[in-house]
Protein backbone atom coordinates (compact mmCIF):
# COMPACT_ATOMS: atom_id res chain seq x y z
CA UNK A 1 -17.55 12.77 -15.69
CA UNK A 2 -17.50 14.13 -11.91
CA UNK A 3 -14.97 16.43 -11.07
CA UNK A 4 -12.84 16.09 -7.77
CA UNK A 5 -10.45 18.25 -6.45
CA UNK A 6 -7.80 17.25 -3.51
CA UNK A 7 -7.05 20.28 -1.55
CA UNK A 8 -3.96 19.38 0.36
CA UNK A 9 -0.14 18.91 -0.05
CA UNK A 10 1.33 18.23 -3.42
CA UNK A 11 4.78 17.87 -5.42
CA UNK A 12 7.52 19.65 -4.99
CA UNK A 13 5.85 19.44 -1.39
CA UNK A 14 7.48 16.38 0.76
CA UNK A 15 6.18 14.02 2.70
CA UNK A 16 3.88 11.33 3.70
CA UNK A 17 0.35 14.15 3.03
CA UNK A 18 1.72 14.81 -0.45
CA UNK A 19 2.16 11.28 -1.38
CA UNK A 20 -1.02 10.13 -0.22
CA UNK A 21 -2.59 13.13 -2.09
CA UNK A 22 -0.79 12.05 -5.04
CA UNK A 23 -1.87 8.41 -5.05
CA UNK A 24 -5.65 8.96 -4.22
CA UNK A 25 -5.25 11.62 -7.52
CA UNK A 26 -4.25 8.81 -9.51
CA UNK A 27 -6.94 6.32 -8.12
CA UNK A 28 -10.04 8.71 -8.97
CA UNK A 29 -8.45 9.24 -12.25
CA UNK A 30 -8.39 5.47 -12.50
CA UNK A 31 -11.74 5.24 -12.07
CA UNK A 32 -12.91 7.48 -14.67
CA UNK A 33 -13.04 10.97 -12.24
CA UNK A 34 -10.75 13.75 -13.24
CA UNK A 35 -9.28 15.04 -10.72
CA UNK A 36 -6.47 17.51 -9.74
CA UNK A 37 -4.62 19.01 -6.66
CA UNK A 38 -4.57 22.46 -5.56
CA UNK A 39 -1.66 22.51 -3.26
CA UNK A 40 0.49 25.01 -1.21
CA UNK A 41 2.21 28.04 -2.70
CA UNK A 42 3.25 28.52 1.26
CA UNK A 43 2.99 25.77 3.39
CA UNK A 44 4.44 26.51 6.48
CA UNK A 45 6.76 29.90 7.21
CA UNK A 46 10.35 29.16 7.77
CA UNK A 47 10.45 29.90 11.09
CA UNK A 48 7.80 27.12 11.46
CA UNK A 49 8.64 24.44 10.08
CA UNK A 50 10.94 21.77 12.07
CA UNK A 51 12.73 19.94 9.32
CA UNK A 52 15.39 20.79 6.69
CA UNK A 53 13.32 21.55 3.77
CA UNK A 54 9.74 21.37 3.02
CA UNK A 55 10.50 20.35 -0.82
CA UNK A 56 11.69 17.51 -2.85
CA UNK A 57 14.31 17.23 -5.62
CA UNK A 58 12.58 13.89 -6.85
CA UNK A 59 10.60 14.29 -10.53
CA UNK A 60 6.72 15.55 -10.46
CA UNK A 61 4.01 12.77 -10.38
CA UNK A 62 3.52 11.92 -14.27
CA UNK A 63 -0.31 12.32 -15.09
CA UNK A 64 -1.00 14.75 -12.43
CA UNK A 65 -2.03 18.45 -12.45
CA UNK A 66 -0.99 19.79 -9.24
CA UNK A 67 -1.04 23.93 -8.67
CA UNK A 68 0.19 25.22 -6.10
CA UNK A 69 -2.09 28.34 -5.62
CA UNK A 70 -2.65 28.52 -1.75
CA UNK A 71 -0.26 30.66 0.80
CA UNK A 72 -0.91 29.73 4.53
CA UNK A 73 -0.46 32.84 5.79
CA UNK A 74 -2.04 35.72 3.16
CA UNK A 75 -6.16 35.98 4.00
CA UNK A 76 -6.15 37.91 -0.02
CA UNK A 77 -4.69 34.59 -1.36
CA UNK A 78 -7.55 32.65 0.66
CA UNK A 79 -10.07 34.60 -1.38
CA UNK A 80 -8.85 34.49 -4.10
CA UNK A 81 -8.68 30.80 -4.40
CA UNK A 82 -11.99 30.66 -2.64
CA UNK A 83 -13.51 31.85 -5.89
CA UNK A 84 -11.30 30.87 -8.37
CA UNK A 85 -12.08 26.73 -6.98
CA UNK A 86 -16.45 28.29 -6.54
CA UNK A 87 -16.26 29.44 -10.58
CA UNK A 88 -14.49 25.80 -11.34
CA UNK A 89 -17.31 23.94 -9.36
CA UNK A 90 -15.99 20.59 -9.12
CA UNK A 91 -18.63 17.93 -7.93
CA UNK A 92 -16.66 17.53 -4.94
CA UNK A 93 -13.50 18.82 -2.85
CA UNK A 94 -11.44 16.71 -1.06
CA UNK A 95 -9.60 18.06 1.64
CA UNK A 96 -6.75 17.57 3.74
CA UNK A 97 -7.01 18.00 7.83
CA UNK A 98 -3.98 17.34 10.04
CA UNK A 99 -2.82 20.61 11.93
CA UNK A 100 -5.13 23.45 13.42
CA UNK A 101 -2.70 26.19 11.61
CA UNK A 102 -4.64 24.92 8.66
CA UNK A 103 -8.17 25.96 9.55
CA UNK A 104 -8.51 29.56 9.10
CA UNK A 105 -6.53 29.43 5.36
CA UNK A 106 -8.58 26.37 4.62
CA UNK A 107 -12.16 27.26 6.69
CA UNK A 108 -11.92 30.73 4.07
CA UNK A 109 -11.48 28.99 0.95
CA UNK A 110 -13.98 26.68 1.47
CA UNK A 111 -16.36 28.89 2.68
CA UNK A 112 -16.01 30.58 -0.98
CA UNK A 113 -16.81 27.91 -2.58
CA UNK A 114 -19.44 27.09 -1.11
CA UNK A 115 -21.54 29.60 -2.50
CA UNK A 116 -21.53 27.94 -5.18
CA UNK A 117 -24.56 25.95 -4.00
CA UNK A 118 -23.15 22.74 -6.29
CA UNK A 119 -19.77 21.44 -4.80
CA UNK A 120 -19.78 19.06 -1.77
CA UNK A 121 -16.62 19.26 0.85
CA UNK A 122 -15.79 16.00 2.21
CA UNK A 123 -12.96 16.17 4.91
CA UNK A 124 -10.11 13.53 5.24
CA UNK A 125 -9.28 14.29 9.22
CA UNK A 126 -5.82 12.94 10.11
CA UNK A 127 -5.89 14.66 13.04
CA UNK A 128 -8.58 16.56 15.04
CA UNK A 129 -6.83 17.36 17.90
CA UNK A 130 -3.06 17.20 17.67
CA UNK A 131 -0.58 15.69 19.11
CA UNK A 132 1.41 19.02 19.98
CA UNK A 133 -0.90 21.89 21.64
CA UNK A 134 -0.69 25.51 20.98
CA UNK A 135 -2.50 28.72 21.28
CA UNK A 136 -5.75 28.86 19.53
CA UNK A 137 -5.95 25.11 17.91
CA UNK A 138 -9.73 24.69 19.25
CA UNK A 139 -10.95 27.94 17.09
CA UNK A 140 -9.33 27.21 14.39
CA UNK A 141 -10.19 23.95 14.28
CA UNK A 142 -13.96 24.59 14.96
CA UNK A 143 -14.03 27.13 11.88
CA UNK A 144 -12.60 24.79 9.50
CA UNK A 145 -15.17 22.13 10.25
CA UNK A 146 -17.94 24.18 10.28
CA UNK A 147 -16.99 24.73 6.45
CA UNK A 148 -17.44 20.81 5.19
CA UNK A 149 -20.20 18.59 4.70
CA UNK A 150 -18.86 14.98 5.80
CA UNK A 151 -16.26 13.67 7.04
CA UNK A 152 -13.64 10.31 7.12
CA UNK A 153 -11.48 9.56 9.83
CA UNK A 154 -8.81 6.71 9.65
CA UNK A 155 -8.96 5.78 13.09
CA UNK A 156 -11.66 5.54 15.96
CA UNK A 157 -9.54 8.32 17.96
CA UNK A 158 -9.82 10.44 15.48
CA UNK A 159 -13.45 9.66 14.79
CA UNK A 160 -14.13 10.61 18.63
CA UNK A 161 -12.16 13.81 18.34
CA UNK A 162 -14.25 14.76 16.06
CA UNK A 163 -17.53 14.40 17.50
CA UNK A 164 -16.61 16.53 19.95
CA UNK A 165 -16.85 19.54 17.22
CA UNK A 166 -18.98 17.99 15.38
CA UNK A 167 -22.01 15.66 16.57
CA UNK A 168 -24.17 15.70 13.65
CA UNK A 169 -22.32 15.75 10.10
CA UNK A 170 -21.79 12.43 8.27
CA UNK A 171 -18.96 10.53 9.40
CA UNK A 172 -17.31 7.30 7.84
CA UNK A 173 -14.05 5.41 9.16
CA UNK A 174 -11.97 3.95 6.43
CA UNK A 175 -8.64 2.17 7.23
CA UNK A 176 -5.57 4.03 5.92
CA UNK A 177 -5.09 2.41 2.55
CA UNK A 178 -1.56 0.98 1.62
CA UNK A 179 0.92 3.32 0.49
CA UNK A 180 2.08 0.37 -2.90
CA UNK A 181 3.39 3.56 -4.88
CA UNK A 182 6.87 2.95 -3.64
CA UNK A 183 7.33 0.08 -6.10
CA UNK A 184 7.10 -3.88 -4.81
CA UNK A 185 8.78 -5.67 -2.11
CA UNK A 186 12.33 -6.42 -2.75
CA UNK A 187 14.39 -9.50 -1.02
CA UNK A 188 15.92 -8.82 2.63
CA UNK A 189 19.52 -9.68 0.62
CA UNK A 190 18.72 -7.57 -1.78
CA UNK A 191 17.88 -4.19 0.66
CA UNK A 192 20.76 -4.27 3.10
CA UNK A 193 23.17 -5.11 0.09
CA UNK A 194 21.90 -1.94 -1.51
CA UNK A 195 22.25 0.24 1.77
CA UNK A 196 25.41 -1.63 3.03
CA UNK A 197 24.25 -3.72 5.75
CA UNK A 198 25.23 -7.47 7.01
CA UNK A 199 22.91 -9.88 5.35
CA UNK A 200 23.14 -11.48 8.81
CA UNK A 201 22.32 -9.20 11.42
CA UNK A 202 19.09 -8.46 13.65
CA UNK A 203 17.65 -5.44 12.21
CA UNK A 204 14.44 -3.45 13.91
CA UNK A 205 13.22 -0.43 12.15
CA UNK A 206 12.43 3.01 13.78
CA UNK A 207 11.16 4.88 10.06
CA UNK A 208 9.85 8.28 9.96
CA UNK A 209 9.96 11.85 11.14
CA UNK A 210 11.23 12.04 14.51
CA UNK A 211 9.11 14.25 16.78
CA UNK A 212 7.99 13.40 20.77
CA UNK A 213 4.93 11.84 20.59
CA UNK A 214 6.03 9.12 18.25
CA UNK A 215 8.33 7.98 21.24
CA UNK A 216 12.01 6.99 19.97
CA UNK A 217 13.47 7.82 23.32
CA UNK A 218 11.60 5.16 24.80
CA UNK A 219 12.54 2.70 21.79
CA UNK A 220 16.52 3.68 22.42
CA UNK A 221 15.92 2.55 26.29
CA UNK A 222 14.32 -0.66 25.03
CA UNK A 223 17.76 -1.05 23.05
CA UNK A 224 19.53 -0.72 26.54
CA UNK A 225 17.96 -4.13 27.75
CA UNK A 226 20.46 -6.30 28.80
CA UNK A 227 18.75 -8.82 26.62
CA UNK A 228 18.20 -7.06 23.68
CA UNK A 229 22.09 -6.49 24.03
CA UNK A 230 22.46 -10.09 24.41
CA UNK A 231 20.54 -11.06 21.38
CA UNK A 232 22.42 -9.37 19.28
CA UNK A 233 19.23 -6.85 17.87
CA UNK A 234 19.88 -3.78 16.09
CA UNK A 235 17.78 -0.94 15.53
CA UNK A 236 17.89 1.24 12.37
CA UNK A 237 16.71 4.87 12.42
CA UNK A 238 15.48 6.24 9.31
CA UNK A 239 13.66 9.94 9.50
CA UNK A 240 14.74 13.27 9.41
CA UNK A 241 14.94 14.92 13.24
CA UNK A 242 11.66 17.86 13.71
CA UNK A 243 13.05 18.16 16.41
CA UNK A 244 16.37 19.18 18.82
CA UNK A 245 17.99 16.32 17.96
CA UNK A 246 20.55 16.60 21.09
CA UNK A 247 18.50 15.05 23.40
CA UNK A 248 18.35 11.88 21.85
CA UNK A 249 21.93 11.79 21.29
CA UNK A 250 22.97 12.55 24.78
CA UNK A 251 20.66 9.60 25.87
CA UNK A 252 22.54 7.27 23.37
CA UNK A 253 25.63 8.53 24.96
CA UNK A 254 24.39 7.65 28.47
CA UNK A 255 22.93 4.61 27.30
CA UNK A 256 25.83 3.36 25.64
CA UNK A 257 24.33 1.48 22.75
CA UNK A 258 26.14 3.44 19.97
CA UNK A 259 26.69 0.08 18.68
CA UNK A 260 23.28 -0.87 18.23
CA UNK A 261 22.20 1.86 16.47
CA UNK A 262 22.45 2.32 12.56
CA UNK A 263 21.31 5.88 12.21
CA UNK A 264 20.17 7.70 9.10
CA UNK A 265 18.61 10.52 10.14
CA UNK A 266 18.48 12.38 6.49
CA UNK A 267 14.61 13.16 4.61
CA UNK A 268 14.31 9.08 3.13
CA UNK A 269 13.43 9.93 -0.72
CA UNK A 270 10.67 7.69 -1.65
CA UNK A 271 13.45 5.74 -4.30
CA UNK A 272 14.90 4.73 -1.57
CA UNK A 273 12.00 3.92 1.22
CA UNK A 274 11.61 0.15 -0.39
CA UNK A 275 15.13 -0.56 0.66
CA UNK A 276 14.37 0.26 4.27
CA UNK A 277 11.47 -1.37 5.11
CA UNK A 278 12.45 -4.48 3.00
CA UNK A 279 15.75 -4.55 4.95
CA UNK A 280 14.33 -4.89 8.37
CA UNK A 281 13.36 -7.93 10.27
CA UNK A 282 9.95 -5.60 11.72
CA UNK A 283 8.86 -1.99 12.09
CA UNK A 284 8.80 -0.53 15.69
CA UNK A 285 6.29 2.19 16.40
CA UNK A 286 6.44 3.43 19.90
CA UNK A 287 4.34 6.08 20.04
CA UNK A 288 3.47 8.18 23.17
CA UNK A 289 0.02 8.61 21.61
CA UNK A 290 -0.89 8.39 18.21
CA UNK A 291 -3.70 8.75 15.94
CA UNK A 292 -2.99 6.54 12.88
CA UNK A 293 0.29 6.09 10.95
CA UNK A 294 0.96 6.15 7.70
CA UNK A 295 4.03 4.11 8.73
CA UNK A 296 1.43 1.28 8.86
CA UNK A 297 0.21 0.82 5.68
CA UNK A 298 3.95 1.11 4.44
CA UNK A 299 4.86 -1.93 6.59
CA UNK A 300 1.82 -4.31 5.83
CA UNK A 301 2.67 -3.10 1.59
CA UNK A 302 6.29 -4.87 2.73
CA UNK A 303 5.18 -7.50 4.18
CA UNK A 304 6.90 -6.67 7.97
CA UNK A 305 5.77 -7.48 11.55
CA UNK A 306 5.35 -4.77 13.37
CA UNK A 307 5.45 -3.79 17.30
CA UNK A 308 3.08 -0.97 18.33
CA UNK A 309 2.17 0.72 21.36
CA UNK A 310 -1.55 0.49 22.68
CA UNK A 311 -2.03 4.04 22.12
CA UNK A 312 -4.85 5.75 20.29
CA UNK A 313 -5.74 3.85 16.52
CA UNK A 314 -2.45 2.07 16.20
CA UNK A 315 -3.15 -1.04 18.49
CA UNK A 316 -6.53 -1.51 16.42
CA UNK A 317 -4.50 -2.06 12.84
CA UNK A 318 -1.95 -4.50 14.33
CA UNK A 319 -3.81 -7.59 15.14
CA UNK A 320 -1.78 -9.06 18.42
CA UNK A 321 0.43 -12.00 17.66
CA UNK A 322 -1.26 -12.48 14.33
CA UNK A 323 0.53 -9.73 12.29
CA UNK A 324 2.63 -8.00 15.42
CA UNK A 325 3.20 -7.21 18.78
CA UNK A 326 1.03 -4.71 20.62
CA UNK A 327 3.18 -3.48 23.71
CA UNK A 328 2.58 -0.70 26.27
CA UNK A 329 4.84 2.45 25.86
CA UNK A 330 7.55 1.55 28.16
CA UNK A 331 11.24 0.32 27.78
CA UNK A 332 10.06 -2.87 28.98
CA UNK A 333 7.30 -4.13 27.44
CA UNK A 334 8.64 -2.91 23.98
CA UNK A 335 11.71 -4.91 24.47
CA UNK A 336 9.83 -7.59 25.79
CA UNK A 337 7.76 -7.27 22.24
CA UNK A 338 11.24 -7.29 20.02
CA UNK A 339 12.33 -10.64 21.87
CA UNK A 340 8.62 -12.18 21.11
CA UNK A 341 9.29 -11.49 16.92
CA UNK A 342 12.10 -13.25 17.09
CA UNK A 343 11.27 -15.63 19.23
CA UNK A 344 8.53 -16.30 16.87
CA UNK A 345 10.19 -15.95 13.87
CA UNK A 346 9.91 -13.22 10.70
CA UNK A 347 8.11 -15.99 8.94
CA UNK A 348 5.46 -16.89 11.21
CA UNK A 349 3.95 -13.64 10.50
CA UNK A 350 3.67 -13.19 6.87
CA UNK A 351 1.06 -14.96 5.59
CA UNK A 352 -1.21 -13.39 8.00
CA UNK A 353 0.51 -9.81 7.04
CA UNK A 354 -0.51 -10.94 3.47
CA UNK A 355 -4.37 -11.59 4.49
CA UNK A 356 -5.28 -8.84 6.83
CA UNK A 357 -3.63 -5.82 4.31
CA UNK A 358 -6.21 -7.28 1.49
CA UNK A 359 -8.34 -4.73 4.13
CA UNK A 360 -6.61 -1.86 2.87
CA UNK A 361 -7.47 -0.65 -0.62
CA UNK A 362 -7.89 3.12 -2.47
CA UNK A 363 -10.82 2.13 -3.96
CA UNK A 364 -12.35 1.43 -0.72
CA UNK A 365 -11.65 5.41 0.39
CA UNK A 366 -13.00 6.07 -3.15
CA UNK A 367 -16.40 4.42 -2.43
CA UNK A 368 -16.68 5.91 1.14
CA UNK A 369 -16.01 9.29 -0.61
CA UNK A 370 -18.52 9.03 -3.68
CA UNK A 371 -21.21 7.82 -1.02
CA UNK A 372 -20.70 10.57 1.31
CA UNK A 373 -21.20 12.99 -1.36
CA UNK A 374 -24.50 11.99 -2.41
CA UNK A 375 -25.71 11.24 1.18
């Protein structure tokens, strides 16, 4: 039996990293691997980390060993897991790429283990270069790819980031698969009567941490249309703020659409992230740029239409007037993209939501794994 170990995020860890970690554990284990997850005794220090908390009070993955052995910040700790994971020698290592703060903990331990001449690193790159710059992200970046043997990117974007680091090493793109671990879609009725919403009303979903580049200031002028006023929409914000969250409320003062807005800017726990998408009419992702989302998969697992911008990988996923809209990222064209879903209809896109995210399976990332550690 091949071992694999995910190095990455993990429970009590939060978050859209940790619960992809979590289900990919559960898929290799379903397939006859084993397969744990060395996670983060540190993940990020206080002082950097943008949100509320970095933990969850939900209940630990059943079936899963997760330990959380690696501290961010402490070179000792990085070799001393360095050689504890060499002495284990799993058959392969999995890891977890989305922030350049990562590299030097990450580019150490791996660089232990690979002395042990046996295990094969195969990187999962979120993000190559990301979305907010700072100091130093090129070195660190470059030393933590230097340490792996292949790669797979979920986007194009990402795949071109990373040939500019790396030209040479094996690369595979596999679409983000669908994120079904938060239980199966649920009736419209049934959603907004659990989180106290109008059966009746047009509801657009903004879901998600809330950070620049994903663009919700745009989305709240799109809201200020005089006909998206006039029709009546809504739009829903669920995501915690990593971010001053002031600025966006002084433009929905100056804006005036108070009204329109049904905000719930609290950490979503995953029991309760069915009853937001399902509630929605479609998911609205107006990203300044983007790589991939993980917001993606979770709509096409709930069957929604979604509007996109035509930045980076996103545009690529939503196939244009077959499962959403693609718009450019300006107040305009994404309002002019809300009025086209309902002008269409919720219903007109399903059964093509229902074909394309057939696409979108773990055992698909399984394969391209397995194969990239035996090329």
């Amino acid at each position: 039996m091949s071992k694999v170990i995910i190095i990455g995020p993990g429970h009590p860890l939060r978050g859209g990293l940790a619960t992809f970690n979590q289900r990919l554990a559960k898929e290799f284990i379903q397939s006859g691997y084993e397969c744990s997850i060395c996670s983060f005794s540190l993940q990020y220090p206080r002082i950097f980390f943008p949100g509320k908390s970095q933990y969850t009070n939900e209940p630990a993955p059943e079936g899963l060993l997760i330990r959380p052995l690696i501290n961010s910040i402490n070179p000792f700790n990085w070799i001393k897991v360095g050689n504890l994971l060499k002495n284990e020698r799993p058959d392969i290592i999995v890891v977890r790429f989305w922030i350049p703060f990562m590299g030097p903990a990450l580019g150490m331990i791996l660089r232990r283990v690979k002395k042990n001449k046996h295990t094969k690193i195969i990187c999962i790159a979120d993000n190559v270069i990301p979305h907010e710059h700072r100091p130093g992200d090129r070195t660190f970046t470059r030393y933590f790819l230097k340490s792996c043997d292949a790669f797979i990117t979920m986007s194009e974007k990402v795949m071109t980031d990373l040939r500019f680091f790396q030209k040479n090493k094996p690369v595979k793109i596999v679409q983000h698969p669908l994120y079904d671990n938060f239980g199966s879609p649920v009736s419209k009725d049934e959603a907004r009567q659990k989180l106290g919403l109008p059966k009746e009303d047009k509801i657009v979903l903004f879901f998600g941490f809330i950070r620049h580049y994903k663009g919700l200031d745009i989305l709240l002028q799109s809201m200020a249309d005089e006909r998206i006023k006039k029709a009546g929409i809504k739009l829903m914000i669920a995501g915690e703020f990593y971010e001053d969250n002031r600025k966006y409320f002084d433009l929905i003062d100056r804006l005036k659409i108070q009204d329109q807005l049904i905000v719930k800017t609290d950490f979503i726990p995953d029991l309760e992230v069915r009853d937001y998408l399902c509630a929605a009419d479609a998911v609205i992702q107006p990203y300044r740029n983007a790589t991939q989302s993980g917001v993606t998969p979770l709509a096409y697992h709930f069957e929604k239409p979604m509007v996109v911008t035509n930045v980076g990988g996103l545009a690529s996923l939503v196939p244009h007037e077959k499962v959403g809209l693609v718009a450019e990222p300006t107040p305009r064209s994404i309002a002019d993209a809300i009025l086209r879903v309902y002008q269409l209809g919720e219903y007109y896109f399903i059964p093509q939501v229902r074909a394309e995210k057939k696409k979108y399976s773990w055992q698909t990332l399984i394969e391209a794994i397995m194969k990239l550690s035996k090329d």
